[in-house]
Protein backbone atom coordinates (compact mmCIF):
# COMPACT_ATOMS: atom_id res chain seq x y z
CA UNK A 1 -42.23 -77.98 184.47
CA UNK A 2 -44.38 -78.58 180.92
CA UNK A 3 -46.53 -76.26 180.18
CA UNK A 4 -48.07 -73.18 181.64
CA UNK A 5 -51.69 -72.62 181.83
CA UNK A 6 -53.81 -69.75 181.02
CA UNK A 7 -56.49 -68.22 183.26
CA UNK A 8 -59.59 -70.24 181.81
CA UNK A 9 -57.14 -73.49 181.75
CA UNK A 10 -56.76 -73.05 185.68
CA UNK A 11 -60.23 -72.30 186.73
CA UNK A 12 -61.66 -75.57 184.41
CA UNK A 13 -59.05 -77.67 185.87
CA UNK A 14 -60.00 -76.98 189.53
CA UNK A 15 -63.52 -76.85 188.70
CA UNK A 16 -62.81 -80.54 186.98
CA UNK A 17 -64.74 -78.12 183.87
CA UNK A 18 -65.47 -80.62 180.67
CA UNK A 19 -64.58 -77.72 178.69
CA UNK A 20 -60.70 -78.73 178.45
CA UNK A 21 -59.57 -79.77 175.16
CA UNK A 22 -58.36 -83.57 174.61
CA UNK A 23 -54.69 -82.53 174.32
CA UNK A 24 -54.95 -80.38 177.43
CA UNK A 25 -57.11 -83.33 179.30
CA UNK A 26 -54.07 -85.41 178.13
CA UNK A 27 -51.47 -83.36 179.48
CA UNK A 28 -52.50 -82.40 182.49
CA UNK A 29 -53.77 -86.00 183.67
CA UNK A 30 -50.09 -87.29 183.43
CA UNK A 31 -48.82 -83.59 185.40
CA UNK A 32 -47.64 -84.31 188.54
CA UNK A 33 -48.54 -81.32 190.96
CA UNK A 34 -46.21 -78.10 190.56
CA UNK A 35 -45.23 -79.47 186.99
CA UNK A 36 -47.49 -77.10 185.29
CA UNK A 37 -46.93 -73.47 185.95
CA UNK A 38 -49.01 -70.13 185.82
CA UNK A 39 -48.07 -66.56 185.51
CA UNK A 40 -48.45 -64.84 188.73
CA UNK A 41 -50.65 -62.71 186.69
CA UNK A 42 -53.28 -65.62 186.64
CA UNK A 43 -53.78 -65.18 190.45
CA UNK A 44 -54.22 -61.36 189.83
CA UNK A 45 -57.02 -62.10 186.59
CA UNK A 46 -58.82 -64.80 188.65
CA UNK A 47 -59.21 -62.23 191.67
CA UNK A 48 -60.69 -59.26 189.30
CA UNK A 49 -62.54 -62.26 187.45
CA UNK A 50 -64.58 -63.12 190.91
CA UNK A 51 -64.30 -59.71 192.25
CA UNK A 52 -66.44 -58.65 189.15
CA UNK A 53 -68.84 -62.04 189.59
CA UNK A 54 -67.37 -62.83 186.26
CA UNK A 55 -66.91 -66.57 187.77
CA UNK A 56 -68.63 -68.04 190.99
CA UNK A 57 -66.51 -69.66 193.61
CA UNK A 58 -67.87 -72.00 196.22
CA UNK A 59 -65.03 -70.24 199.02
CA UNK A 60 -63.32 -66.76 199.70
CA UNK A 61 -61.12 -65.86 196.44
CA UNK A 62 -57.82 -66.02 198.98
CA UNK A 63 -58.54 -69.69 199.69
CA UNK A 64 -59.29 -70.51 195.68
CA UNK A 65 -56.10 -68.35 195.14
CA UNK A 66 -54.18 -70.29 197.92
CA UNK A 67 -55.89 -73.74 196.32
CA UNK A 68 -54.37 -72.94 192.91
CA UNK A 69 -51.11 -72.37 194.73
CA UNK A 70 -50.69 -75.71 195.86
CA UNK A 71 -51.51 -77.45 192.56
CA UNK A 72 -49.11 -74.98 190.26
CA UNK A 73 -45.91 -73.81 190.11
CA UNK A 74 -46.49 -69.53 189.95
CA UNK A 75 -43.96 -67.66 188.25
CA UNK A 76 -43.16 -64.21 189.25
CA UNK A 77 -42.71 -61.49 186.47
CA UNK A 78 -39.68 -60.34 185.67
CA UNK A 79 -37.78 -57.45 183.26
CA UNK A 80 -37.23 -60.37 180.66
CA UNK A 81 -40.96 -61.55 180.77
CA UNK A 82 -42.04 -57.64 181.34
CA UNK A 83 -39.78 -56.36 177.84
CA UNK A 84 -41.33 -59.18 175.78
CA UNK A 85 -45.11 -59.19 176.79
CA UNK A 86 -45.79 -55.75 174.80
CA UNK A 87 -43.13 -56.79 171.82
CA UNK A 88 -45.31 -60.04 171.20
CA UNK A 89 -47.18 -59.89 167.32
CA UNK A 90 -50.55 -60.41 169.49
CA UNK A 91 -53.53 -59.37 167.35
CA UNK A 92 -54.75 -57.68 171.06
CA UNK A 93 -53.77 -55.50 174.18
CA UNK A 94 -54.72 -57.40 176.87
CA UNK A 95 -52.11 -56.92 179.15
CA UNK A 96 -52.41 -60.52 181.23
CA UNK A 97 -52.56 -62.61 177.83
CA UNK A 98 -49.58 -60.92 176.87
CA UNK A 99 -47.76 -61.78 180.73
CA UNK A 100 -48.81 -65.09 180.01
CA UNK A 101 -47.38 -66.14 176.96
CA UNK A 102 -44.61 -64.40 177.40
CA UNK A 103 -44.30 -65.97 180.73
CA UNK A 104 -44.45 -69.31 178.27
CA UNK A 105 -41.80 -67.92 175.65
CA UNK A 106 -39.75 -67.23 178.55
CA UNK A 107 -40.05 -70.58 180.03
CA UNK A 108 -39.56 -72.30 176.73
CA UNK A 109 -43.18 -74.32 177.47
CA UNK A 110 -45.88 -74.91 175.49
CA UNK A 111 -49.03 -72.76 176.57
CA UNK A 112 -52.56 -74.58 177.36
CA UNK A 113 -55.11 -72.08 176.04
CA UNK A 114 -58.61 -72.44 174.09
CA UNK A 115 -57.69 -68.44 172.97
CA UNK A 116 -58.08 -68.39 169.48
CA UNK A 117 -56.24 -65.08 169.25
CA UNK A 118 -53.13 -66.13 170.65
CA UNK A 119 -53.70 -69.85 168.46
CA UNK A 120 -54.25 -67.44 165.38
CA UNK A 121 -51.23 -65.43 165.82
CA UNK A 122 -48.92 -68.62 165.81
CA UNK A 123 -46.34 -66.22 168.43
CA UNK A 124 -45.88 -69.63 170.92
CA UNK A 125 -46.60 -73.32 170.85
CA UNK A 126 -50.57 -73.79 171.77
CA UNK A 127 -51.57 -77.13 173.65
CA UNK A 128 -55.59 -77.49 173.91
């Protein structure tokens, strides 16, 4: 694996979304499939994210879910991830941010994000 992706990452890349930054573009072009992982917690997020018509999808959220399955590698939380999420020097609460970088730290990758909170607080190695 080389990086892990957060929530907006995933949803631009299968939506081919111009919104990715160069270095992401960069990265992920040269990814083969299943070298860039998500937290679990990503499939969660993108399921309240439709759910509450936050984002559109062209199919049922299990088949987008299932699509997004087949292109990443999905990590399950665990007590090491779990213990760090709430003891990261994040400037906010929000508890899937916090699953995903620490999913990140824990899988010494870089994290693609356009966040600037998580950029700003300088707590993991930002790709975008």
């Amino acid at each position: 694996m080389i990086a892990v992706l957060d929530t907006h990452a995933v949803i631009w890349v299968v939506e081919k979304d111009a919104r990715l930054g160069l270095g992401a573009r960069n990265l992920i072009e040269h990814a083969q499939t299943k070298e860039l992982a998500i937290s679990d917690m990503t499939l969660l997020e993108i399921a309240i994210l439709a759910d509450k018509k936050r984002i559109v999808l062209q199919t049922s959220a299990t088949e987008y879910l299932r699509q997004i399955e087949r292109l990443f590698e999905v990590v399950p939380v665990n007590s090491r991830i779990s213990g760090n999420a709430f003891e990261l020097d994040l400037p906010h609460a929000d508890p899937f941010d916090r699953v995903i970088v620490a999913t990140a730290a824990y899988l010494k990758l870089p994290l693609v994000t356009r966040d600037g909170n998580i950029t700003l607080s300088k707590v993991h190695e930002v790709v975008w």
